[in-house]
Protein backbone atom coordinates (compact mmCIF):
# COMPACT_ATOMS: atom_id res chain seq x y z
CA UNK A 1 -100.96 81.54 137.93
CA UNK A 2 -99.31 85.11 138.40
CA UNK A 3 -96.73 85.43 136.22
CA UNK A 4 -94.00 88.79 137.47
CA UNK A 5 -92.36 90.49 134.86
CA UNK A 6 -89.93 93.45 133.85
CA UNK A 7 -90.01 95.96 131.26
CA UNK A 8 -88.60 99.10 130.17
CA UNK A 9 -87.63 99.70 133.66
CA UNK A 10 -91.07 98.65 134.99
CA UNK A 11 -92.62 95.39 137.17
CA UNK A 12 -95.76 93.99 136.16
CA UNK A 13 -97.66 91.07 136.61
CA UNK A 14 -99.81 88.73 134.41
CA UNK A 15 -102.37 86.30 135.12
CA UNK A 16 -105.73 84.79 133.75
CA UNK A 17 -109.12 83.87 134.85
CA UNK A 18 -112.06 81.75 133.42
CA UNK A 19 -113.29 78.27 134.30
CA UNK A 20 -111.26 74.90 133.83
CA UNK A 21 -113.31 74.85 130.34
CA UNK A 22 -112.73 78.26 129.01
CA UNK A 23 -112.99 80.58 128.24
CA UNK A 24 -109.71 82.25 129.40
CA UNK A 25 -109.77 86.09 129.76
CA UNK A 26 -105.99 87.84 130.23
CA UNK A 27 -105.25 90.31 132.77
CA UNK A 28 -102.45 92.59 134.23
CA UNK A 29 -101.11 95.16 136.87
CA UNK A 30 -98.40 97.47 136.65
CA UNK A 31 -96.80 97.63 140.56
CA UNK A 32 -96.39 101.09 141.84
CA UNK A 33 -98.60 102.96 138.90
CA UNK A 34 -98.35 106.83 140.04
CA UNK A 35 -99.45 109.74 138.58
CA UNK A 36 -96.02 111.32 138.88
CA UNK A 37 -95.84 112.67 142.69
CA UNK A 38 -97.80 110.31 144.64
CA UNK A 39 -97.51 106.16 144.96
CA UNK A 40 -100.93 105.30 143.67
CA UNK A 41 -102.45 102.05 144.17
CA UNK A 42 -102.13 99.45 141.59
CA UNK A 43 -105.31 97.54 140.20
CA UNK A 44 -105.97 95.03 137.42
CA UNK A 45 -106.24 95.82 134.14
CA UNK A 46 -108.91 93.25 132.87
CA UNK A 47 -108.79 92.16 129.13
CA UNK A 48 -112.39 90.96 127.50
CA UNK A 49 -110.94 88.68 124.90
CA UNK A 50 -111.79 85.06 125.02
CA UNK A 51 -109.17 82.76 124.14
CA UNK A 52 -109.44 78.84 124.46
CA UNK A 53 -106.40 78.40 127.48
CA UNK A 54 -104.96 80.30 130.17
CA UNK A 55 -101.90 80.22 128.30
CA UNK A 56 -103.36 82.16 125.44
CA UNK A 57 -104.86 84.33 127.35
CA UNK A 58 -101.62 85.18 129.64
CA UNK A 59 -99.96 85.68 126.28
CA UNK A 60 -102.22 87.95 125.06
CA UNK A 61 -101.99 90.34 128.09
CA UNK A 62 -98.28 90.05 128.62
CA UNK A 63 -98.44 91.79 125.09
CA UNK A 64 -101.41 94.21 126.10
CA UNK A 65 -99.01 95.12 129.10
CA UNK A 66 -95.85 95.96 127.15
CA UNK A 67 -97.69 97.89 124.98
CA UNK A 68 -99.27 99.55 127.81
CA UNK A 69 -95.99 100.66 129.31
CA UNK A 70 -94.65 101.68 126.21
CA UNK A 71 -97.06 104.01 125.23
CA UNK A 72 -96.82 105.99 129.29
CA UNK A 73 -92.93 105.47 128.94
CA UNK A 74 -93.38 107.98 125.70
CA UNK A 75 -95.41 110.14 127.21
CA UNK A 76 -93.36 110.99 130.38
């Protein structure tokens, strides 16, 4: 399940994939990632971390995400 979410001024999603039985892997997208002059288009960060659920593993990139944004808000 795609989960949409906000920070520092940003929209991203979260989701994770793996079989019913594990295991889980996390994975994100930042909507409307640019390189500072031109839209550019957006595409899934995939994590390679097993974890034992999907909601462990949509955690876990929800984290990797926020992190992710933080460290490109810096840098602009």
């Amino acid at each position: 399940m795609q989960i949409l979410r906000h920070h520092l001024g940003r929209t991203y999603v979260v989701d994770a994939a793996g079989p019913s039985t594990g295991p889980w892997h996390g994975r994100f997208v930042v909507k409307g990632e640019e390189d500072g002059n031109h839209p550019g288009a957006t595409s899934w960060h995939d994590l390679s971390d097993d974890f034992a659920s999907a909601d462990e593993a949509t955690a876990h990139a929800d984290a990797v995400a926020r992190q992710y944004i933080a460290t490109f808000a810096e840098q602009a």
